[in-house]
N, C-alpha and C. Protein backbone atom coordinates (compact mmCIF):
# COMPACT_ATOMS: atom_id res chain seq x y z
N UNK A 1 8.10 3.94 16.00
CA UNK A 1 6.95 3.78 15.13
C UNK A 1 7.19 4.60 13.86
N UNK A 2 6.93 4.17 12.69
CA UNK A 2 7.16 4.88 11.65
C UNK A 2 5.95 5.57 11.41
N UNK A 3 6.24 7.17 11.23
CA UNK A 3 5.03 7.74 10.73
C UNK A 3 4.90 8.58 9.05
N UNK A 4 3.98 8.04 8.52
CA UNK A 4 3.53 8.07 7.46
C UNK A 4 2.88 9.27 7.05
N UNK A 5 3.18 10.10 6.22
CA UNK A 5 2.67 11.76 6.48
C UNK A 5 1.97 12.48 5.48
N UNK A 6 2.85 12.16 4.40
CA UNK A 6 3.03 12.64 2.97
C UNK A 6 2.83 11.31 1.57
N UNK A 7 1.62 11.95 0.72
CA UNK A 7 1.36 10.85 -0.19
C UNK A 7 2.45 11.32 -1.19
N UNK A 8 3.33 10.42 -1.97
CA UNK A 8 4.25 10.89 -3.09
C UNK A 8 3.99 10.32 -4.64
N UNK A 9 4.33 10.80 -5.46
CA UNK A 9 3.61 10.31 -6.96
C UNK A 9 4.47 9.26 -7.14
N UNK A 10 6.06 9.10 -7.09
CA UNK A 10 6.75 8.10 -7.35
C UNK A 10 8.04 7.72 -6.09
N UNK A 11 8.83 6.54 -6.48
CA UNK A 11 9.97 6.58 -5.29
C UNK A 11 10.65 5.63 -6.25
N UNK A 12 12.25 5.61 -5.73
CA UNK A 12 12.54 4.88 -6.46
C UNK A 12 13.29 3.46 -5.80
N UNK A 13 12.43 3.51 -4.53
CA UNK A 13 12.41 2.59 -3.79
C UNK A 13 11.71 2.40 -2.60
N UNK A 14 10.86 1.05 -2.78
CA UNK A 14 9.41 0.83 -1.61
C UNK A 14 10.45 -0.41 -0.33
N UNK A 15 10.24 1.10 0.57
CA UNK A 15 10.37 0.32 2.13
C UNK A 15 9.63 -1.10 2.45
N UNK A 16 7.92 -0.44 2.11
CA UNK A 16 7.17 -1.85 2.29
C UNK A 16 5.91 -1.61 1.95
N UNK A 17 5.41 -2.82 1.53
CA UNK A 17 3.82 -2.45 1.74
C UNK A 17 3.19 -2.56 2.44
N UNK A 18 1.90 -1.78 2.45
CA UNK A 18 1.10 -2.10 3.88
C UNK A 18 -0.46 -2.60 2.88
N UNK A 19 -0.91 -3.81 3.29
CA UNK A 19 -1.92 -4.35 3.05
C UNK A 19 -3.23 -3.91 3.73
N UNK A 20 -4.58 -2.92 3.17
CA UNK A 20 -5.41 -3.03 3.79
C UNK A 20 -6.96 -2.72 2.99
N UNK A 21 -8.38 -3.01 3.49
CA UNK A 21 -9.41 -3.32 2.81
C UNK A 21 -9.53 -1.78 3.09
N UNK A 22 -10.93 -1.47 2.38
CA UNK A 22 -11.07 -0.71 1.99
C UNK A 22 -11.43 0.05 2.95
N UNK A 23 -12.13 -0.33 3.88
CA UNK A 23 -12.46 0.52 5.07
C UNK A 23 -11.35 1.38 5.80
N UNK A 24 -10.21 0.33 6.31
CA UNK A 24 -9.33 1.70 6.35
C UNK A 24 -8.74 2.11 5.88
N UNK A 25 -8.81 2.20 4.84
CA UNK A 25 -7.98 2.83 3.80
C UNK A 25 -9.02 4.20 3.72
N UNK A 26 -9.94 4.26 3.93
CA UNK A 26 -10.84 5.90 3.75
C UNK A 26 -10.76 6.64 5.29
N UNK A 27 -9.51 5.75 6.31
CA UNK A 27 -9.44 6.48 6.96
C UNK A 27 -7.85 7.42 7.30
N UNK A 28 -8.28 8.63 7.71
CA UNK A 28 -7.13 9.56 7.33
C UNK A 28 -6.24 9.74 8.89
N UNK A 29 -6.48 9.16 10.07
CA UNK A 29 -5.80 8.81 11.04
C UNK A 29 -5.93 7.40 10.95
N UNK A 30 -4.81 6.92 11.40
CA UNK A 30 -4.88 5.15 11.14
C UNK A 30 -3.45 4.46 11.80
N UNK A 31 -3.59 4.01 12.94
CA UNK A 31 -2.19 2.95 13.29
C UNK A 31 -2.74 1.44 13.50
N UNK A 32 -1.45 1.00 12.80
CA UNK A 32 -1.70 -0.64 12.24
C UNK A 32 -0.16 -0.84 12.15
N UNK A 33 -0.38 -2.67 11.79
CA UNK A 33 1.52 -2.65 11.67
C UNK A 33 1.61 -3.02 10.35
N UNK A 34 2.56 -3.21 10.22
CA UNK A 34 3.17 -3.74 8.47
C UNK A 34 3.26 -5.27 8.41
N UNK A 35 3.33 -5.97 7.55
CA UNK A 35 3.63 -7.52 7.63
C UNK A 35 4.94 -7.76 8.39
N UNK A 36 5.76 -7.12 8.99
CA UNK A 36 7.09 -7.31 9.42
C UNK A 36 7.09 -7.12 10.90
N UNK A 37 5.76 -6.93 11.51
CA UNK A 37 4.87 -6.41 12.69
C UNK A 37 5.46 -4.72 13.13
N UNK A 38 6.46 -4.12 12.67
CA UNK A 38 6.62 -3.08 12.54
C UNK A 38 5.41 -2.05 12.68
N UNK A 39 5.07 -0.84 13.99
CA UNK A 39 4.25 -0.55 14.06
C UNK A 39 4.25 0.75 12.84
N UNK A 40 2.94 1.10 12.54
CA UNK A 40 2.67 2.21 11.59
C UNK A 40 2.01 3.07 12.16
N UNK A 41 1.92 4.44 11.65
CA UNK A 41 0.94 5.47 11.88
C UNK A 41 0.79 6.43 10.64
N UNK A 42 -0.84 6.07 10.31
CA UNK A 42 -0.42 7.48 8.94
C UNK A 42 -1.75 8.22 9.56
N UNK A 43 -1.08 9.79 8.91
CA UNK A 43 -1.68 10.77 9.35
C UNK A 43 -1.74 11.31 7.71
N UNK A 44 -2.92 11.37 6.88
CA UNK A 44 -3.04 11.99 5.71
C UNK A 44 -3.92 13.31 5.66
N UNK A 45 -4.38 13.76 4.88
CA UNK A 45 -5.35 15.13 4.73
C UNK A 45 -7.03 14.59 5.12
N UNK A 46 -7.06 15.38 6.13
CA UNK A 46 -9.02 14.75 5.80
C UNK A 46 -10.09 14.16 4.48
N UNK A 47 -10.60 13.46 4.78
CA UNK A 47 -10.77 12.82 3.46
C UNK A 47 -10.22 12.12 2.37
N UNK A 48 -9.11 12.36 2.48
CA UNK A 48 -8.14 11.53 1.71
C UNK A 48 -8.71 9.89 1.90
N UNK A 49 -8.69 9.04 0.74
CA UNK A 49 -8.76 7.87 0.74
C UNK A 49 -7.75 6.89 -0.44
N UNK A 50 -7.03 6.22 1.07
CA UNK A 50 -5.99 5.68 0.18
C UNK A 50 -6.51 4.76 -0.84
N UNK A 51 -5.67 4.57 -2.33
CA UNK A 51 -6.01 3.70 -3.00
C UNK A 51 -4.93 3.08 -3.45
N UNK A 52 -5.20 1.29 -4.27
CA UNK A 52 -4.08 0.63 -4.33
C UNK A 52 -3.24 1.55 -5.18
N UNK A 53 -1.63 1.18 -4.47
CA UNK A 53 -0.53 1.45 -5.22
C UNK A 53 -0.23 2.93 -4.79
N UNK A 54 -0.69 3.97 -4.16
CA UNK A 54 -0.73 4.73 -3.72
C UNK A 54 0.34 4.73 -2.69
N UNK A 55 1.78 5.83 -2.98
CA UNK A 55 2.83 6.02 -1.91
C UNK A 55 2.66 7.13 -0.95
N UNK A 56 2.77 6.14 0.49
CA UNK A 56 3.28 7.46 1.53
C UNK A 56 4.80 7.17 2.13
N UNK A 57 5.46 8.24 2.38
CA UNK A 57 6.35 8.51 3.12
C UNK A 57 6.27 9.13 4.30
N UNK A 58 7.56 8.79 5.10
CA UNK A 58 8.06 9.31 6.02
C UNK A 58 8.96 10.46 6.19
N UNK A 59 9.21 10.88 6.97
CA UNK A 59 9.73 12.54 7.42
C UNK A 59 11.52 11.88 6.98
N UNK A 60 11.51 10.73 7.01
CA UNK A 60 13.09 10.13 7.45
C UNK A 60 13.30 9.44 5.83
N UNK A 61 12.22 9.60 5.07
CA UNK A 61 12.15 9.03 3.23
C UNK A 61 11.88 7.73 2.78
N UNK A 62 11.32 6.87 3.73
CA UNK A 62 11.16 5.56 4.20
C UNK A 62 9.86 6.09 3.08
N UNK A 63 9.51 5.10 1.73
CA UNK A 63 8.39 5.32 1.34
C UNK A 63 7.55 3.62 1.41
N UNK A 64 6.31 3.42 1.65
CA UNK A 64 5.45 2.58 1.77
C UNK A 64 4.17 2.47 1.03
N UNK A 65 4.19 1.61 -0.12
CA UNK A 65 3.35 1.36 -0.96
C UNK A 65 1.97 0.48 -0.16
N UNK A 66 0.82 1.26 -0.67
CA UNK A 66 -0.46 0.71 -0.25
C UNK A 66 -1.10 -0.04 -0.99
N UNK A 67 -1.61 -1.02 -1.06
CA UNK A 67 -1.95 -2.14 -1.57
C UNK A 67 -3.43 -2.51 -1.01
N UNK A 68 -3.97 -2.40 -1.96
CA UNK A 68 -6.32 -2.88 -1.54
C UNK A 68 -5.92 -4.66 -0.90
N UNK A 69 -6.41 -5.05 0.28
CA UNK A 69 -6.42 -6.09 0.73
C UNK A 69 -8.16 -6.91 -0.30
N UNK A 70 -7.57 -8.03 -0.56
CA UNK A 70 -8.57 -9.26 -0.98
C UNK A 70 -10.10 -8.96 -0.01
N UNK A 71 -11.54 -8.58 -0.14
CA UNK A 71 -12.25 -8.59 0.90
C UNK A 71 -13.47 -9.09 0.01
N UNK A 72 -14.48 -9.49 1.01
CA UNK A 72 -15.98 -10.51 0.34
C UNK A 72 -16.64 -9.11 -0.34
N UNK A 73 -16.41 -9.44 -1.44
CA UNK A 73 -17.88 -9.09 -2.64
C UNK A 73 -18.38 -9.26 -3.00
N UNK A 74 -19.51 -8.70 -4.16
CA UNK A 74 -19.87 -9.55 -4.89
C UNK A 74 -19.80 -8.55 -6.27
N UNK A 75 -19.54 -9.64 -7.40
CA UNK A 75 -19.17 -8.84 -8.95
C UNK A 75 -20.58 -9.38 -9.73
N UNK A 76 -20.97 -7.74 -10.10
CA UNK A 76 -22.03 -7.75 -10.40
C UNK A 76 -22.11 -7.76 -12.01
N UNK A 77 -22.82 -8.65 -12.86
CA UNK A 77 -22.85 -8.23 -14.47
C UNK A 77 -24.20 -8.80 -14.75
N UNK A 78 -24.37 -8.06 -16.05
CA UNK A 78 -26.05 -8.59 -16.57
C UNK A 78 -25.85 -8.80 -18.29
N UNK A 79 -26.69 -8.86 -18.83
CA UNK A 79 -26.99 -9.55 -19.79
C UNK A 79 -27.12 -8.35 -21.06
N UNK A 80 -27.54 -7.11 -20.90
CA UNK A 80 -27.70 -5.90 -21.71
C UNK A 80 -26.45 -4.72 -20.78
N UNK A 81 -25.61 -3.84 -21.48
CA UNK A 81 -25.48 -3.18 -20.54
C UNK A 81 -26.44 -2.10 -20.16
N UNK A 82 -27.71 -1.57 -20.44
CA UNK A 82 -29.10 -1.14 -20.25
C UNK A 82 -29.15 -1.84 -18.75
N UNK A 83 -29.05 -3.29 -18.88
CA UNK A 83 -29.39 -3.69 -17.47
C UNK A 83 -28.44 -3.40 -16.01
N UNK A 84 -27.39 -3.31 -16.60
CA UNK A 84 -26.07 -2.80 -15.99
C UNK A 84 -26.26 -1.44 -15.18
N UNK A 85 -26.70 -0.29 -15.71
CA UNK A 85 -26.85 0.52 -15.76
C UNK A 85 -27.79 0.93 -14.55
N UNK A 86 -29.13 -0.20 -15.03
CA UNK A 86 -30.44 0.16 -14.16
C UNK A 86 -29.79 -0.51 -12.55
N UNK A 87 -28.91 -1.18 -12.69
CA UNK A 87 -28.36 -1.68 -11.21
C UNK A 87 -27.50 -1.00 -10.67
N UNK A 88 -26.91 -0.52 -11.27
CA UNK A 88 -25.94 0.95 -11.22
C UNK A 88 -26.76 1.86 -10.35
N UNK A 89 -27.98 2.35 -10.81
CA UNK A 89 -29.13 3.26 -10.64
C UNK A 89 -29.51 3.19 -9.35
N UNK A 90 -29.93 1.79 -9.18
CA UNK A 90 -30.48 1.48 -7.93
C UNK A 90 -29.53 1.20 -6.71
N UNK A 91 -28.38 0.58 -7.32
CA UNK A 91 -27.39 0.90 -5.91
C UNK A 91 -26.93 2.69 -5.57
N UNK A 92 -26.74 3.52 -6.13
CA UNK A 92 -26.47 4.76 -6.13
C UNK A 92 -27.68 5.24 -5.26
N UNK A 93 -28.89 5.19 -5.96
CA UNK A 93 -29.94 5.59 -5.02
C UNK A 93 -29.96 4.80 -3.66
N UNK A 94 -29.61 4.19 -2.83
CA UNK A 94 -29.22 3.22 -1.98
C UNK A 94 -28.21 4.13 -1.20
N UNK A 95 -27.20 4.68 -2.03
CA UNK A 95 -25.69 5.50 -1.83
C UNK A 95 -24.93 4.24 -1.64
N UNK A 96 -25.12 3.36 -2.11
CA UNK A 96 -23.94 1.85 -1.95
C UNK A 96 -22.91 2.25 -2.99
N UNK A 97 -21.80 2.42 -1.98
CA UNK A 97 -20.58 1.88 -2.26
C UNK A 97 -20.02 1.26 -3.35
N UNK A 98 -19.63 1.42 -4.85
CA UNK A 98 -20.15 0.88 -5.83
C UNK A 98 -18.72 1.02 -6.87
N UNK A 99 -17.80 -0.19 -6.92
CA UNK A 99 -16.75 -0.32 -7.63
C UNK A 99 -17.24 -0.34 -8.99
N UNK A 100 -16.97 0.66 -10.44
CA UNK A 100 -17.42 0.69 -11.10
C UNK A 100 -16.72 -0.03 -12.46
N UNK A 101 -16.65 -0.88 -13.04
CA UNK A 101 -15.38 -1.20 -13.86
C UNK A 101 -15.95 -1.40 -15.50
N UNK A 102 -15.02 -2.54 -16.03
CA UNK A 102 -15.66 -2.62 -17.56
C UNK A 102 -16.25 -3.47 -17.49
N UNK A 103 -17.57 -3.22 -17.69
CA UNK A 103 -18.61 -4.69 -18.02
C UNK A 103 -19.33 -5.35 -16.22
N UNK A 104 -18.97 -4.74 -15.52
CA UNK A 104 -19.19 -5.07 -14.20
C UNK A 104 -19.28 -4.36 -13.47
N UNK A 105 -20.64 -4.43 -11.96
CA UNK A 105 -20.06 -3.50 -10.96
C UNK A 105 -19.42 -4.49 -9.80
N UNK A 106 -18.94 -4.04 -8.15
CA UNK A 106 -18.11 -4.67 -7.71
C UNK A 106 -18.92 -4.03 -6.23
N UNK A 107 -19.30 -4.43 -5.03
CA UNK A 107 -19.87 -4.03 -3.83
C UNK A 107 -19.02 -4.84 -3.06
N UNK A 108 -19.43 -4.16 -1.54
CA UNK A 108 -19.43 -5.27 -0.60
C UNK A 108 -20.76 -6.61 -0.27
N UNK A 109 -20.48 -7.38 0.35
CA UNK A 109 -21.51 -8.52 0.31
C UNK A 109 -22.65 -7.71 0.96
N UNK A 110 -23.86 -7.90 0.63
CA UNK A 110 -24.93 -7.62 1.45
C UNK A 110 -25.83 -8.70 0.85
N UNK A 111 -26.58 -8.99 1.39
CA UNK A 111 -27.46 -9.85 1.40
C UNK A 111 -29.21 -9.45 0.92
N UNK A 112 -29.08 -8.45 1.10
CA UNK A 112 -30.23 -7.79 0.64
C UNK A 112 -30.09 -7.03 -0.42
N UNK A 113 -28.88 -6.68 -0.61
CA UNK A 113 -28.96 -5.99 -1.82
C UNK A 113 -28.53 -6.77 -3.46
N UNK A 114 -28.27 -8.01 -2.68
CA UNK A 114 -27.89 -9.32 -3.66
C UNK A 114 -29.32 -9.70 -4.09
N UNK A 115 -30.17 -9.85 -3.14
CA UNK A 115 -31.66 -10.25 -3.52
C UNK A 115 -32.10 -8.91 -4.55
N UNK A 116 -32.26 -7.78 -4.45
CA UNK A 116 -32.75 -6.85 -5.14
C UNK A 116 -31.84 -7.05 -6.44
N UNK A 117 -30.64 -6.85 -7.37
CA UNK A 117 -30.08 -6.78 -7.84
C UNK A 117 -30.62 -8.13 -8.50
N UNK A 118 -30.60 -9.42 -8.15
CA UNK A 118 -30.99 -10.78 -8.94
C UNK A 118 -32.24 -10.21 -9.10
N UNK A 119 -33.12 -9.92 -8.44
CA UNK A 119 -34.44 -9.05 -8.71
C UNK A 119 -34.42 -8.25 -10.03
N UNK A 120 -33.53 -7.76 -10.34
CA UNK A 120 -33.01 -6.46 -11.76
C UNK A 120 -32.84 -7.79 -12.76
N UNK A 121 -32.66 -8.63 -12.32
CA UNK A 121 -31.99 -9.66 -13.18
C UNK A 121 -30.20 -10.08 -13.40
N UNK A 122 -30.10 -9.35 -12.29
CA UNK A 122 -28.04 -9.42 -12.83
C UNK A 122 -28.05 -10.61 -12.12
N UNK A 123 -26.43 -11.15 -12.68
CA UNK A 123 -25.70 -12.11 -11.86
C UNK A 123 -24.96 -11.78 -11.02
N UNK A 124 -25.21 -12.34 -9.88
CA UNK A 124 -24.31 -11.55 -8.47
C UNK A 124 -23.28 -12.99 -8.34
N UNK A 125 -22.21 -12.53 -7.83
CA UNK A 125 -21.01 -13.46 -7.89
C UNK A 125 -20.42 -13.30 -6.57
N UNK A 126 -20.15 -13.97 -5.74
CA UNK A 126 -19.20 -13.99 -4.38
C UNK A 126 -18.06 -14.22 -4.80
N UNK A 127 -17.25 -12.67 -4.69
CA UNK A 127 -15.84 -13.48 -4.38
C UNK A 127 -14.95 -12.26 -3.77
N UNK A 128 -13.39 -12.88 -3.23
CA UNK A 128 -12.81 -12.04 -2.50
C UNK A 128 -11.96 -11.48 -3.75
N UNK A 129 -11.98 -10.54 -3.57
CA UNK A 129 -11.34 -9.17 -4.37
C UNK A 129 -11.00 -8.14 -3.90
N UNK A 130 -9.65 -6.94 -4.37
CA UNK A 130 -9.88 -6.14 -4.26
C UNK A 130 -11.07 -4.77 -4.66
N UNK A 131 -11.25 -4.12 -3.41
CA UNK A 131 -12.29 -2.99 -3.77
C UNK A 131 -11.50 -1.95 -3.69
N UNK A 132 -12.29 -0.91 -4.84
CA UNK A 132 -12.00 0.08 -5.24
C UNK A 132 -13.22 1.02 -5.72
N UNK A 133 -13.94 1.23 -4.81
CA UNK A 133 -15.25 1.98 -5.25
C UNK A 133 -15.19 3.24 -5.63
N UNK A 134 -16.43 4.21 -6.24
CA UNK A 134 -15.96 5.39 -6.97
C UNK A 134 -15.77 6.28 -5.42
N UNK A 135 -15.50 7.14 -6.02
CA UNK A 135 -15.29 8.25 -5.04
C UNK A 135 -16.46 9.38 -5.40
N UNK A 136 -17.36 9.56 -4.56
CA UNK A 136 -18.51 10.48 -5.16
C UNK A 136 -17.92 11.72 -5.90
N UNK A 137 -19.11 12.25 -6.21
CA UNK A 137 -18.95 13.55 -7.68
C UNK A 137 -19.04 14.31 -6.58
N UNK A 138 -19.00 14.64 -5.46
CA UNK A 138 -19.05 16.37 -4.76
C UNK A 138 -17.71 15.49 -3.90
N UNK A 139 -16.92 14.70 -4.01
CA UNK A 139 -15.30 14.57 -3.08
C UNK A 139 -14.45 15.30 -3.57
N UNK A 140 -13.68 15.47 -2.91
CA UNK A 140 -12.60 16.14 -2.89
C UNK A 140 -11.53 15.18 -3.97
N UNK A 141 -11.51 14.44 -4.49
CA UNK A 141 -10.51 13.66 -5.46
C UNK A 141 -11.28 12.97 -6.12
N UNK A 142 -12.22 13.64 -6.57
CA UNK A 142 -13.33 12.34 -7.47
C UNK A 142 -12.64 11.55 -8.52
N UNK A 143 -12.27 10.60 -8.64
CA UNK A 143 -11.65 9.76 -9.73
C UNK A 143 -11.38 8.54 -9.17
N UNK A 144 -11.38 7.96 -10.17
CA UNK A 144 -11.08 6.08 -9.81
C UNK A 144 -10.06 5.49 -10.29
N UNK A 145 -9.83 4.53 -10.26
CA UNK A 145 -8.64 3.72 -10.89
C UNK A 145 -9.09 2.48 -11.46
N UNK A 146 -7.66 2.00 -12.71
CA UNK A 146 -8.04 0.94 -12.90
C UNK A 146 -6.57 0.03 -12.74
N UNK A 147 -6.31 -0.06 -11.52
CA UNK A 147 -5.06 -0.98 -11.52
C UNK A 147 -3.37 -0.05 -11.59
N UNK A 148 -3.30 0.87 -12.24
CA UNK A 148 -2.24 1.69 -12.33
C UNK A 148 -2.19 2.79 -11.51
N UNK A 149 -1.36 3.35 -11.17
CA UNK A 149 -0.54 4.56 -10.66
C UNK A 149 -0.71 5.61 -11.44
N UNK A 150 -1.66 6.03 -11.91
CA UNK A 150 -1.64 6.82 -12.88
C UNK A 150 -2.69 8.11 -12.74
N UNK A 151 -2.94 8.14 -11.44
CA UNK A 151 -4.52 8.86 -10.89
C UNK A 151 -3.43 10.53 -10.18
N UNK A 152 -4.49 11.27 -10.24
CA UNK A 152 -4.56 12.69 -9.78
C UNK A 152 -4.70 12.83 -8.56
N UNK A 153 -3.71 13.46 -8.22
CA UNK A 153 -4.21 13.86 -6.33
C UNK A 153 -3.79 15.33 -5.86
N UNK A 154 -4.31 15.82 -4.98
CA UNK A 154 -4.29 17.28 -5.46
C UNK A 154 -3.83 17.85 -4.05
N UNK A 155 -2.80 17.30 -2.70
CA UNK A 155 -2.28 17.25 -2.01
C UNK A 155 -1.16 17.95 -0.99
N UNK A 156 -1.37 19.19 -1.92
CA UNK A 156 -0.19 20.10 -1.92
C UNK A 156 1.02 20.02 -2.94
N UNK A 157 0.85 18.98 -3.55
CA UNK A 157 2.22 18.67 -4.41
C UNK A 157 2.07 19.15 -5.77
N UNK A 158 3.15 19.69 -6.01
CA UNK A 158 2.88 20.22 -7.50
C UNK A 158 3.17 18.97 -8.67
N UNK A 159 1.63 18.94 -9.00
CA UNK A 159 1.25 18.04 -10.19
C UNK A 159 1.03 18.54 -11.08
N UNK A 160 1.34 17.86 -12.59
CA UNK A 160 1.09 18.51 -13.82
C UNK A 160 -0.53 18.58 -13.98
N UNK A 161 -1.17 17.90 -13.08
CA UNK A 161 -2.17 17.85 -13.49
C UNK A 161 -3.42 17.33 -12.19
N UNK A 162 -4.65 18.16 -11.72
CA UNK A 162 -4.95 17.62 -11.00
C UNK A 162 -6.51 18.42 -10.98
N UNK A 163 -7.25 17.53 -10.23
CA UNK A 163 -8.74 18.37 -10.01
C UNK A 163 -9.29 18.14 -8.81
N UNK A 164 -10.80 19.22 -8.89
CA UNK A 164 -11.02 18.62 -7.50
C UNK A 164 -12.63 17.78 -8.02
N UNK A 165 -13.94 18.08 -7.45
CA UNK A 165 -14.86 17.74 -7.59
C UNK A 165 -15.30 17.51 -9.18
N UNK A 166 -15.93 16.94 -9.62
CA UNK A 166 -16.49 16.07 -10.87
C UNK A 166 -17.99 16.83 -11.10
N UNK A 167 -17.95 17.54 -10.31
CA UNK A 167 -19.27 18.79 -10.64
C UNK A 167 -19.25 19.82 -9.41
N UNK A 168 -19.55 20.95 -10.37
CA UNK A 168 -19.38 22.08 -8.98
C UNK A 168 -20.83 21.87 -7.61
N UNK A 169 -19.75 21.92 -6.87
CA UNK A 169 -21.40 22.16 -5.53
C UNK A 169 -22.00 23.56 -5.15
N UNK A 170 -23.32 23.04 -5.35
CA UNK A 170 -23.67 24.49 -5.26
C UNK A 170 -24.52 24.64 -4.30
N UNK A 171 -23.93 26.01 -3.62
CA UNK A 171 -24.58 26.95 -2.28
C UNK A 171 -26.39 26.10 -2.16
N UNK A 172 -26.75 26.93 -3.16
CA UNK A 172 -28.22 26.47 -2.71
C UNK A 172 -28.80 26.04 -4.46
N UNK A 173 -29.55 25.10 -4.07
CA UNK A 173 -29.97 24.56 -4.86
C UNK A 173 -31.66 24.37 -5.27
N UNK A 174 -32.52 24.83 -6.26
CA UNK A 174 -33.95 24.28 -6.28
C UNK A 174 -33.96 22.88 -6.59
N UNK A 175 -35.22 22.67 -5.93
CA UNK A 175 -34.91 21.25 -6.75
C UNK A 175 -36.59 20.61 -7.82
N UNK A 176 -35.63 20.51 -8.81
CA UNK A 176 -36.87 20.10 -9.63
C UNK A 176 -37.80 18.80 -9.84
N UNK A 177 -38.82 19.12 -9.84
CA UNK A 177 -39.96 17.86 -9.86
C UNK A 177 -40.21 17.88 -11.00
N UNK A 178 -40.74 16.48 -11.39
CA UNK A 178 -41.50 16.78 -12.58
C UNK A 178 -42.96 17.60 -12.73
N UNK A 179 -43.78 17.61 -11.53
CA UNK A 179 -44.62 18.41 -11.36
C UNK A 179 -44.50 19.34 -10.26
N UNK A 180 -44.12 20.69 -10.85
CA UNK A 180 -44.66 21.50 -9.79
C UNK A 180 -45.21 22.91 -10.16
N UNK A 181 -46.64 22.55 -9.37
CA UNK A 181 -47.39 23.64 -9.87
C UNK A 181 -47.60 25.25 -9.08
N UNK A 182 -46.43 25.33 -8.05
CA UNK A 182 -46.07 26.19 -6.99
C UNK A 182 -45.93 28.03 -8.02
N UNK A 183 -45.15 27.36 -9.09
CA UNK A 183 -45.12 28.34 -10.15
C UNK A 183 -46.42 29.02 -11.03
N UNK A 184 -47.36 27.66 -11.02
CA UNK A 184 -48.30 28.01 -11.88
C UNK A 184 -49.33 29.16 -11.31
């Protein structure tokens, strides 16, 4: 079984790819086979979530390019980007899963949240695509992609360049209302 251990920034040669949706790809224990039925096993850092184009290797240098499998969505766009925005809003408050791109957002199918969203007024679209949703602002690799190899990962490997969270988390937090008269 080939085991998969270590994510690498480049190679200058791909063993194989391994095709998969997004679900397991956010998982950081994972055995599956390759298109060649070749069995796999990757073992990455907790939390880690693979994204397309993203290399792991093996202990033996065997490297294996990951690739977002085609899965049912729906591509979301509206008419103002104001309106864009307010659908943005309301899937976040939801905590949905929410591929963010230019001029569009990108989900998995739900059926209810297709009704609310035509509700906002957007156009909801079925189709199979790759997903690539954001990675929340308190993760451990907050950043997204758009198609390239060109993203930050912060893995142990010495990168020219890398971060962690997209806002600091903090210990304890108040939280503000617009009214509160606890002070007054």
């Amino acid at each position: 079984m080939l085991i998969l251990n270590a994510k690498v920034a480049h190679t200058d040669s791909i063993y194989a790819q391994l095709v998969l949706p997004y679900e397991l790809r956010e998982n950081s224990r994972l055995r599956t086979a390759l298109a060649s039925g070749e069995e796999v096993a990757i073992f990455t850092q907790r939390g880690t979530v693979l994204r397309n184009n993203d290399l792991l290797s093996s202990d033996d240098g065997r490297v294996v390019q990951i690739v977002s499998a085609n899965e049912p969505t729906y591509r979301i766009t509206c008419n103002t980007p104001h309106d864009l925005l307010r659908c943005a809003f309301h899937l976040g408050n939801r905590h949905t899963m929410t591929q963010v791109a230019d001029g569009f957002l990108r989900i998995n199918q739900d059926s209810v949240l297709k009704e609310m969203l035509e509700g906002l007024g957007a156009t909801v679209v079925e189709e199979d695509a790759q997903f690539e949703p954001e990675s929340g602002a308190y993760s451990a690799g907050g950043h997204h992609h758009h198609g390239d190899h060109d993203h930050d990962h912060d893995h142990g490997h010495n990168h020219s360049h890398s971060h962690g969270p997209l806002a600091p988390i903090p210990t304890r937090q108040k939280i503000h209302r617009g009214i509160d008269t606890k002070g007054s």
